[in-house]
PDB file of N, CA and C in Angstrom:
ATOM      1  N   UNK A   1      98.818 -53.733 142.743  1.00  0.00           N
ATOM      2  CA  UNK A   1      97.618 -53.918 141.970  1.00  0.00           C
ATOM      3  C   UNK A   1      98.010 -54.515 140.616  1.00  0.00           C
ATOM      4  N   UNK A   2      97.065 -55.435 139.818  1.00  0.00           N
ATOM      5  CA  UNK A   2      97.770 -56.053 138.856  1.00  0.00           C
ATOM      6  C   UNK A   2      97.014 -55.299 137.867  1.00  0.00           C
ATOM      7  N   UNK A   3      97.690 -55.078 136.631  1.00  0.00           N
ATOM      8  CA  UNK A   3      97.342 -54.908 135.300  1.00  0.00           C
ATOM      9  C   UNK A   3      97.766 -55.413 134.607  1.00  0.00           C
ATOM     10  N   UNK A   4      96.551 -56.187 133.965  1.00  0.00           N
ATOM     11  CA  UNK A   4      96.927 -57.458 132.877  1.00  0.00           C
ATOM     12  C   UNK A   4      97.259 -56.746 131.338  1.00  0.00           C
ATOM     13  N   UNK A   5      96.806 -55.381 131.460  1.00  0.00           N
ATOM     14  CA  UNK A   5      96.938 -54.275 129.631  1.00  0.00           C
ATOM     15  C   UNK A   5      98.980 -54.234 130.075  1.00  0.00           C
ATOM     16  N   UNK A   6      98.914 -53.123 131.335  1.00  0.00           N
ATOM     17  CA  UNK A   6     100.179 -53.239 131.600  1.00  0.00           C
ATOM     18  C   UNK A   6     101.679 -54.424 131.520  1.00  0.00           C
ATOM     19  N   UNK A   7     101.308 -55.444 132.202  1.00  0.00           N
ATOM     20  CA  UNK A   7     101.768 -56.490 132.230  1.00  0.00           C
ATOM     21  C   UNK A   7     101.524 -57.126 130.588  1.00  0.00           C
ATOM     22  N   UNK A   8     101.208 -56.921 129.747  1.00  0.00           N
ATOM     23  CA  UNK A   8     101.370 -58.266 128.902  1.00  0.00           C
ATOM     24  C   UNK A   8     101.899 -57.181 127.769  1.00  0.00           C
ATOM     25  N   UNK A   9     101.893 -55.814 127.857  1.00  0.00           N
ATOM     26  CA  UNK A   9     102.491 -54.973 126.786  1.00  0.00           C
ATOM     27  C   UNK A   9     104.111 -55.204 127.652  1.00  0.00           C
ATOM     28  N   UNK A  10     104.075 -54.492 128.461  1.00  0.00           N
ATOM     29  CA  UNK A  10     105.555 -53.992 129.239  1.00  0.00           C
ATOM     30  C   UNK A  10     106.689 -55.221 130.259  1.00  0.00           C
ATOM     31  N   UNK A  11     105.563 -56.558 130.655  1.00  0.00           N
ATOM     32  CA  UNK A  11     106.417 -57.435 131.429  1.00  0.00           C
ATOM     33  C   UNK A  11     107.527 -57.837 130.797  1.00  0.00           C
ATOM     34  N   UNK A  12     107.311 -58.474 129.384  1.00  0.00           N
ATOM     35  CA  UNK A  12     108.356 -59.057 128.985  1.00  0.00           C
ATOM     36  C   UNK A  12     109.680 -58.369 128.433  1.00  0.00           C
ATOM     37  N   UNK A  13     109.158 -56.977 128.660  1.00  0.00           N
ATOM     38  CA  UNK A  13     110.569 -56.204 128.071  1.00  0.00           C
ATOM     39  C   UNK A  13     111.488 -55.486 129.270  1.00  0.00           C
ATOM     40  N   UNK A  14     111.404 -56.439 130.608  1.00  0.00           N
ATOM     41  CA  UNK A  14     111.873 -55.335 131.711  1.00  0.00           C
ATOM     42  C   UNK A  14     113.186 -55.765 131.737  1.00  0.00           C
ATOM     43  N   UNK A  15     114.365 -56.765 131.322  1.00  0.00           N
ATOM     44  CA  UNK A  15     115.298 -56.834 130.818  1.00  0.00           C
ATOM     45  C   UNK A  15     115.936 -57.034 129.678  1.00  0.00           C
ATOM     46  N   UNK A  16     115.388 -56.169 128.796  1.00  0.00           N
ATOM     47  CA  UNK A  16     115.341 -56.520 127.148  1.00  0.00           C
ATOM     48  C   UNK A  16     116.360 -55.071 126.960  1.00  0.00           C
ATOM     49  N   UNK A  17     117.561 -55.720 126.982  1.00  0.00           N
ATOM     50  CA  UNK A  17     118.474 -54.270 126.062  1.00  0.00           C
ATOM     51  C   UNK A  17     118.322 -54.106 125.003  1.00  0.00           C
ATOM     52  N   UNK A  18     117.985 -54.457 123.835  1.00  0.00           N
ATOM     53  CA  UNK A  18     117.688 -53.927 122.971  1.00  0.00           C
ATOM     54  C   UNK A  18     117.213 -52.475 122.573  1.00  0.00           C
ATOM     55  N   UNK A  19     117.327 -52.050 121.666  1.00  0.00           N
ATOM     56  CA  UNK A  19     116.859 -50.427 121.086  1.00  0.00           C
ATOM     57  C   UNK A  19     115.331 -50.888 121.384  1.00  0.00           C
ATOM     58  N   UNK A  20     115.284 -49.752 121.749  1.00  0.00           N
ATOM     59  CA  UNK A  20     113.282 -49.542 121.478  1.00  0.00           C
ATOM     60  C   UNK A  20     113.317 -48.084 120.902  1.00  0.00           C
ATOM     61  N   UNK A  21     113.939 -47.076 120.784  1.00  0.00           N
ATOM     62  CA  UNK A  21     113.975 -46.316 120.393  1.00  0.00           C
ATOM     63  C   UNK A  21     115.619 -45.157 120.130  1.00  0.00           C
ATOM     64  N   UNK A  22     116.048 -45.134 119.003  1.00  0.00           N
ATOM     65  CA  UNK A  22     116.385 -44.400 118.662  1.00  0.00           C
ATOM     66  C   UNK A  22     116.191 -42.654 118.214  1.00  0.00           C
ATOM     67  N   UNK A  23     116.907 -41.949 118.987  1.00  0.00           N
ATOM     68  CA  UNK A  23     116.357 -40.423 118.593  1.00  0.00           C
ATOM     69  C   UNK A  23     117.296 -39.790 118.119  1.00  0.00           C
ATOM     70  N   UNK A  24     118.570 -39.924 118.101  1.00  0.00           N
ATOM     71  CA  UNK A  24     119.707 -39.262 117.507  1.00  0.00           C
ATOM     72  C   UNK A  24     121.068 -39.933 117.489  1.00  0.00           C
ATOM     73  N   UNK A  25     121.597 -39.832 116.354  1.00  0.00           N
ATOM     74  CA  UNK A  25     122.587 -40.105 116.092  1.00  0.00           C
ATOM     75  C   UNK A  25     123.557 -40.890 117.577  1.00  0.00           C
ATOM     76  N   UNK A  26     123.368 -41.962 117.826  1.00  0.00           N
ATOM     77  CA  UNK A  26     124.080 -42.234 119.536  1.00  0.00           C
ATOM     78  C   UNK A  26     123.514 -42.294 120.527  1.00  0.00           C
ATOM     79  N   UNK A  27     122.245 -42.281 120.249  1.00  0.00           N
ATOM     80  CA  UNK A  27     121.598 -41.542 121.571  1.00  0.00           C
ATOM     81  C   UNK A  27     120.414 -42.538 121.177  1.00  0.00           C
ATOM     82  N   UNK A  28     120.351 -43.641 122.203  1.00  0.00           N
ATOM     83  CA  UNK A  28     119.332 -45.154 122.066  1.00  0.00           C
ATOM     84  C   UNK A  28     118.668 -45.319 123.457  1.00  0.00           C
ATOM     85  N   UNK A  29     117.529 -45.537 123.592  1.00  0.00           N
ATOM     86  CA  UNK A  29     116.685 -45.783 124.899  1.00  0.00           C
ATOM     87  C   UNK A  29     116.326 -47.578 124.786  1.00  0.00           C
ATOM     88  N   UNK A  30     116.693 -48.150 125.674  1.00  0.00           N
ATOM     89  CA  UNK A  30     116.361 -49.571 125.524  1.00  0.00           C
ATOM     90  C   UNK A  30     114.722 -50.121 126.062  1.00  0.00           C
ATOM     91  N   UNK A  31     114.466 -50.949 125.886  1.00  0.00           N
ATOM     92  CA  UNK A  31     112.974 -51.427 126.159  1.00  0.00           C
ATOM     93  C   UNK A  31     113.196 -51.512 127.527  1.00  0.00           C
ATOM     94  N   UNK A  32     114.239 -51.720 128.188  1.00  0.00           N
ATOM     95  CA  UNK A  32     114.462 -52.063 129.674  1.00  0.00           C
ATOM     96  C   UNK A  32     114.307 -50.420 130.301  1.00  0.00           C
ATOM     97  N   UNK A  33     115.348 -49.853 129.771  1.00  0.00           N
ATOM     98  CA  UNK A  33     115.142 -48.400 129.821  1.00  0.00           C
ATOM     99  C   UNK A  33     113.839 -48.016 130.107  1.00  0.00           C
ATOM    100  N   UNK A  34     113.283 -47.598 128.449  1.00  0.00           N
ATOM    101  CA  UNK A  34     111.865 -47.104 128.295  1.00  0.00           C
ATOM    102  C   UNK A  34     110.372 -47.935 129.459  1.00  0.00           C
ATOM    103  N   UNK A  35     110.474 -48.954 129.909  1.00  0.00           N
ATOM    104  CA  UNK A  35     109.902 -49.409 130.813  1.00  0.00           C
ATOM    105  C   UNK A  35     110.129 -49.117 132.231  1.00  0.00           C
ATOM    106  N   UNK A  36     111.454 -48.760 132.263  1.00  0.00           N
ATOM    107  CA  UNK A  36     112.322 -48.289 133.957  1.00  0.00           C
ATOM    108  C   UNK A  36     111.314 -47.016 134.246  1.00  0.00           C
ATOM    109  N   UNK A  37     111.701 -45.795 132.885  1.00  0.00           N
ATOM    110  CA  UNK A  37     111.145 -44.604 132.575  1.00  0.00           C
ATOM    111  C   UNK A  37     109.672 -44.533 133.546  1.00  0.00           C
ATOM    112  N   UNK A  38     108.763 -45.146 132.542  1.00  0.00           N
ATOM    113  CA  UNK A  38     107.371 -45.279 132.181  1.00  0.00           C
ATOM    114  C   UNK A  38     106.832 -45.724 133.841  1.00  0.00           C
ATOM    115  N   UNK A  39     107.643 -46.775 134.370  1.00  0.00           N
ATOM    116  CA  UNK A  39     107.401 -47.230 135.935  1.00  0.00           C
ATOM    117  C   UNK A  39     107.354 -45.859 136.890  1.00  0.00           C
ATOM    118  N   UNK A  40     108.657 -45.299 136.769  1.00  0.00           N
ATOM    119  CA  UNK A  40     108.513 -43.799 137.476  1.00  0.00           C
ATOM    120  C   UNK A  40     107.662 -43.023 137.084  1.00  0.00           C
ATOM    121  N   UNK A  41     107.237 -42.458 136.102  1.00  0.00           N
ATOM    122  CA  UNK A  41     106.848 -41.748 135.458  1.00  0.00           C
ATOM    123  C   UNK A  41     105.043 -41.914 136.539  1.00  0.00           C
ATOM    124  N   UNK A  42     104.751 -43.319 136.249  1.00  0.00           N
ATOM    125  CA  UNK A  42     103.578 -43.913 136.952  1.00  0.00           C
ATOM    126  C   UNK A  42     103.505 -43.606 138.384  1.00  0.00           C
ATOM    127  N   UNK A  43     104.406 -43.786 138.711  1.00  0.00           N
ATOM    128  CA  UNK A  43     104.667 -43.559 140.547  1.00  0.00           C
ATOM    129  C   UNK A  43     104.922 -42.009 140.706  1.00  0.00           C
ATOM    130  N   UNK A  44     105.008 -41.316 139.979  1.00  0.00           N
ATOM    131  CA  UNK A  44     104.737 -39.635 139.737  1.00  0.00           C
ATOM    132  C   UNK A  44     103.546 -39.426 139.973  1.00  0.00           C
ATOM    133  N   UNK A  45     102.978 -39.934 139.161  1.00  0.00           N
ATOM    134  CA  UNK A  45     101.410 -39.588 138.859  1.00  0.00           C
ATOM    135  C   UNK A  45     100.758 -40.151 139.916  1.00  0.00           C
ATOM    136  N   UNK A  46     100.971 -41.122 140.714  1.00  0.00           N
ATOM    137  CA  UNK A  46      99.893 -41.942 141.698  1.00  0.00           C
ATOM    138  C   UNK A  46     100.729 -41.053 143.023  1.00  0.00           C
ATOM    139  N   UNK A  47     101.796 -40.345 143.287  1.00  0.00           N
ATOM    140  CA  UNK A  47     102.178 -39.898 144.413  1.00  0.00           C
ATOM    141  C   UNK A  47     101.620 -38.585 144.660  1.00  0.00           C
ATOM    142  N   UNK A  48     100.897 -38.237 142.987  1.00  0.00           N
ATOM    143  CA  UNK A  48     100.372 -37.203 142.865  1.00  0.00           C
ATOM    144  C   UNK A  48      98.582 -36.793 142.963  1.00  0.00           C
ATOM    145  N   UNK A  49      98.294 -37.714 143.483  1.00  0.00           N
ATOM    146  CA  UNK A  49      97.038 -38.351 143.428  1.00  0.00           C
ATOM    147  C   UNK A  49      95.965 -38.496 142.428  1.00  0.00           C
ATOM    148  N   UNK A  50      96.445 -39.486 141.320  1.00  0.00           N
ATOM    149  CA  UNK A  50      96.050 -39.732 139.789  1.00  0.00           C
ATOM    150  C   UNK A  50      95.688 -41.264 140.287  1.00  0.00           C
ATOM    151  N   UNK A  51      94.572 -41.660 140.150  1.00  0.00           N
ATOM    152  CA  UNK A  51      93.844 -42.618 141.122  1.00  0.00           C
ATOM    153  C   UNK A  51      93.253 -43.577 139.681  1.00  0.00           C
ATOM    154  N   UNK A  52      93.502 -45.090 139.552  1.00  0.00           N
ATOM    155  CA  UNK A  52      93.040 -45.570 138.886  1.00  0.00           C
ATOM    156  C   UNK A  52      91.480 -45.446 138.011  1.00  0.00           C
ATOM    157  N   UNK A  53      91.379 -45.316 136.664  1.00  0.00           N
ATOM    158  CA  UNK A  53      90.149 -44.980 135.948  1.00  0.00           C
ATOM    159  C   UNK A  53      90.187 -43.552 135.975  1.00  0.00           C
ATOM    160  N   UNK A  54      91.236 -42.566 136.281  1.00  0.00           N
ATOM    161  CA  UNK A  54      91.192 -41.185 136.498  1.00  0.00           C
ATOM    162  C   UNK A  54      91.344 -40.758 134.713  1.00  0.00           C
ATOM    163  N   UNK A  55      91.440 -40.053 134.220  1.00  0.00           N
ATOM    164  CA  UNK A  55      91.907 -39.417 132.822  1.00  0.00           C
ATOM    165  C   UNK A  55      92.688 -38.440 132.966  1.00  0.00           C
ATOM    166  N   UNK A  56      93.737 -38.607 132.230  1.00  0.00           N
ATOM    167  CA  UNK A  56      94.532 -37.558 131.788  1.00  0.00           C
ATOM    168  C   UNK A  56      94.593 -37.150 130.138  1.00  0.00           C
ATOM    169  N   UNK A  57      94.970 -35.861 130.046  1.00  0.00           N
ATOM    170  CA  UNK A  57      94.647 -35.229 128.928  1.00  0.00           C
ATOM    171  C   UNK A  57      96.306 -34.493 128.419  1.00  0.00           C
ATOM    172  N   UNK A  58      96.811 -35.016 127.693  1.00  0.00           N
ATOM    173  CA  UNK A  58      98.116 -34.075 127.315  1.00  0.00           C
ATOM    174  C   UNK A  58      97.578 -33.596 126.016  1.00  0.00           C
ATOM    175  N   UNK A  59      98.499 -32.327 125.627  1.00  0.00           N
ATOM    176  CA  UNK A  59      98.907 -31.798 124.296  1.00  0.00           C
ATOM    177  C   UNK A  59     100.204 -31.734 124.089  1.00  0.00           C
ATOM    178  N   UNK A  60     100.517 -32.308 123.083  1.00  0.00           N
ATOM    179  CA  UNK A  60     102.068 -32.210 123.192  1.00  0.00           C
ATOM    180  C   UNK A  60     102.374 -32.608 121.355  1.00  0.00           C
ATOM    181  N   UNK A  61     103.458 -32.183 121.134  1.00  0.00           N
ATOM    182  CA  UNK A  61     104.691 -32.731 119.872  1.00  0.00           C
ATOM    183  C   UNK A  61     104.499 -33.963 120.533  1.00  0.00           C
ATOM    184  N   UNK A  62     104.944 -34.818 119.548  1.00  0.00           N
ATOM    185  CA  UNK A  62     105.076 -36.622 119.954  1.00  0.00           C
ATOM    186  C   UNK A  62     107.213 -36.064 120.052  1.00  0.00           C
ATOM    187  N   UNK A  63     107.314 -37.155 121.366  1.00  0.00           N
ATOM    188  CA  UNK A  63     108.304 -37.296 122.165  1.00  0.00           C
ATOM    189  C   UNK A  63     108.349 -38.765 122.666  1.00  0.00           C
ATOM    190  N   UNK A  64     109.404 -39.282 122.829  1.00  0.00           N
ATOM    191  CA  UNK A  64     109.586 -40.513 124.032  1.00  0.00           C
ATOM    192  C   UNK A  64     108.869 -40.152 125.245  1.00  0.00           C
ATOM    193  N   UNK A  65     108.985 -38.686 125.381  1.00  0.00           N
ATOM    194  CA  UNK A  65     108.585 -38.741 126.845  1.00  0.00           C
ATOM    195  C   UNK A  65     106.939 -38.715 126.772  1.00  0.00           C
ATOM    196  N   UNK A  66     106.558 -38.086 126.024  1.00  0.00           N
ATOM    197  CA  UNK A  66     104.994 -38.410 125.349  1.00  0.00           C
ATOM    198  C   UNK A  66     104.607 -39.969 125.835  1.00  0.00           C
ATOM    199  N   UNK A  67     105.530 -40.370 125.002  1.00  0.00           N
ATOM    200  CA  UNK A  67     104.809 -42.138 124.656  1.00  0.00           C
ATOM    201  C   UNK A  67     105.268 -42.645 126.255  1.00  0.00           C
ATOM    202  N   UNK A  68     106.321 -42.489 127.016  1.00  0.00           N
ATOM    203  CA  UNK A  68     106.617 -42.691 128.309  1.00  0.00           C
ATOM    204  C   UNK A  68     105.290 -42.455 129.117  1.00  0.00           C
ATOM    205  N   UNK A  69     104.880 -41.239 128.992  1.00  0.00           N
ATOM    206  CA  UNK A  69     103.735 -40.729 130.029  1.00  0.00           C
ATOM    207  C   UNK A  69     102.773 -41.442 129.541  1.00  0.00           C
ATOM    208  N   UNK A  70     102.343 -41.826 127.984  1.00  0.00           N
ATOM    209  CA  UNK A  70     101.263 -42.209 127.802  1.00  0.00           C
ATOM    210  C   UNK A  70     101.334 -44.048 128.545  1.00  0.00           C
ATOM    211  N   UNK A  71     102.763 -44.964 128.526  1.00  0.00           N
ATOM    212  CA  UNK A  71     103.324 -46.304 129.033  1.00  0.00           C
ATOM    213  C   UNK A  71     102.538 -45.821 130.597  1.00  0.00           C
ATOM    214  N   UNK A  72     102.989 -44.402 131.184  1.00  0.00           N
ATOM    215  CA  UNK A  72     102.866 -44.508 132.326  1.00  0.00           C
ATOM    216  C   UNK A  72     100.981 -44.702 132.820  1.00  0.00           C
ATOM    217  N   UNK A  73     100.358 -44.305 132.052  1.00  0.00           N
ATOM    218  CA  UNK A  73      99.032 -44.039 132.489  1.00  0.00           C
ATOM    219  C   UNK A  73      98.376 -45.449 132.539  1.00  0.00           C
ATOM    220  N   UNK A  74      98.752 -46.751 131.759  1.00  0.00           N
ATOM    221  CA  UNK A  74      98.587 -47.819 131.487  1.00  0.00           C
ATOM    222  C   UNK A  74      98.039 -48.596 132.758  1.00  0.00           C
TER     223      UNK A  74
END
């Protein structure tokens, strides 16, 4: 299924090593990374039966994995 929100935030960074995020001292997640993440993360949720136009609702501390799940809902 295509998503043009998905695709025009996340296509161009699916071999982009670069930092996208730093969290500690050594410890760097790349845009290639953080997009690898966010892909699974998606295929979690749809194996789980989270069906396009569905809503999800987190509470959370802000995390990578936050902003991951939120990449994933995209």
């Amino acid at each position: 299924m295509l998503n043009h929100l998905s695709d025009s935030l996340f296509s161009h960074h699916r071999n982009n090593s670069d930092v996208f995020v730093e969290q500690a001292p050594r410890k760097t997640t790349s845009y290639a990374d953080f997009v690898r993440l966010s892909s699974k993360m998606a295929n979690v949720l749809v194996k789980n039966g989270l069906k396009p136009n569905d809503r999800v609702a987190v509470q959370a501390e802000k995390s990578l994995e936050v902003l991951t799940l939120y990449a994933a809902t995209i």
